[in-house]
Protein backbone atom coordinates (compact mmCIF):
# COMPACT_ATOMS: atom_id res chain seq x y z
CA UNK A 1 -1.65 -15.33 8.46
CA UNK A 2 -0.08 -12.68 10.74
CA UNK A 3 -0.15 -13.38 14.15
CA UNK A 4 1.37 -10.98 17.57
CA UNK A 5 2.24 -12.51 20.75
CA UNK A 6 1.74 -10.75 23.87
CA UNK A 7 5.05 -9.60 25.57
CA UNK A 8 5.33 -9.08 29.13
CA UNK A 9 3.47 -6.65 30.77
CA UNK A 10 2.04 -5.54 27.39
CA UNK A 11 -1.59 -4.23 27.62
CA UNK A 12 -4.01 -4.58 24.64
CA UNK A 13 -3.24 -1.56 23.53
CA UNK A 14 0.13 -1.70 22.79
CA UNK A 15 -0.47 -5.27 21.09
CA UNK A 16 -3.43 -4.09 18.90
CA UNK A 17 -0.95 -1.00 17.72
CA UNK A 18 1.92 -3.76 17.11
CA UNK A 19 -0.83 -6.03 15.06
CA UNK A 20 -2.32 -2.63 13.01
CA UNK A 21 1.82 -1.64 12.48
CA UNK A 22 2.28 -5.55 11.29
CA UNK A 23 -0.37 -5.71 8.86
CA UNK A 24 0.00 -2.21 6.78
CA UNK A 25 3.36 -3.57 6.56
CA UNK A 26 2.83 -6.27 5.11
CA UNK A 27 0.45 -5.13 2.73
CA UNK A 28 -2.99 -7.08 3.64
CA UNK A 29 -5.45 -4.51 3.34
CA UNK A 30 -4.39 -2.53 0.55
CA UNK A 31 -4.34 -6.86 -1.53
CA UNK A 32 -7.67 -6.92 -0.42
CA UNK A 33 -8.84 -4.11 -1.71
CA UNK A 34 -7.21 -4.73 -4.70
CA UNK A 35 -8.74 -8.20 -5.25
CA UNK A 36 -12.27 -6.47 -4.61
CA UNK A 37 -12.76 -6.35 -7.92
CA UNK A 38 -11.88 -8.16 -10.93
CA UNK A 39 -9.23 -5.64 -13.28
CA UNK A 40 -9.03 -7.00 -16.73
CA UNK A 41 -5.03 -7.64 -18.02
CA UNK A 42 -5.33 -4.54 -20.04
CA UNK A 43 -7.01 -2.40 -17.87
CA UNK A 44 -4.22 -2.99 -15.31
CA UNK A 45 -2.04 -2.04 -18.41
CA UNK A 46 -3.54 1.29 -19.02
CA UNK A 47 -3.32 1.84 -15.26
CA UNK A 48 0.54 1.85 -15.54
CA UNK A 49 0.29 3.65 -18.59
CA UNK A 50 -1.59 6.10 -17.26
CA UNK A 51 0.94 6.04 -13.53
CA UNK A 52 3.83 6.49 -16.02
CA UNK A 53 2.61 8.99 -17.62
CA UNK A 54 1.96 11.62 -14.57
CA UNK A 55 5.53 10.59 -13.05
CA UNK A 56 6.76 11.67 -16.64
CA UNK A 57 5.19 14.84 -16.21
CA UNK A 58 5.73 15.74 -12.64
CA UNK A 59 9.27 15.03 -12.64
CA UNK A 60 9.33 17.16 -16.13
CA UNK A 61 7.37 20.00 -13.96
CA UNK A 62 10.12 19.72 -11.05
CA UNK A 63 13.09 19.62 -13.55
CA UNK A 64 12.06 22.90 -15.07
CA UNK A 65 14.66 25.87 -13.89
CA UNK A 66 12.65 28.60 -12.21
């Protein structure tokens, strides 16, 4: 669990932006989104498949000579 402390002379403004900075950091709400929904083993394969296969052709398309 993440927690923030409140400094010195902080207002809650400053310690909500700290706490937001903290948790896209870390990663929390982009795991829970993730976990949403249940992604079959293979599925998550032809996900990376499919990831692979556009970095394959974008860095093709920027390799090209112009």
């Amino acid at each position: 669990m993440l927690q923030v402390t409140r400094k010195d002379g902080e207002d809650g403004e400053a310690l909500l932006r700290r706490f937001n900075k903290l948790v896209q950091r870390d990663g929390v709400l982009q795991e829970a989104r993730r976990r949403r929904h249940f992604i079959s083993n293979r599925e998550k394969q032809r996900q990376a498949e499919r990831r692979a296969a556009r970095r394959r052709r974008r860095s093709a398309i920027k390799a090209r000579p112009r």
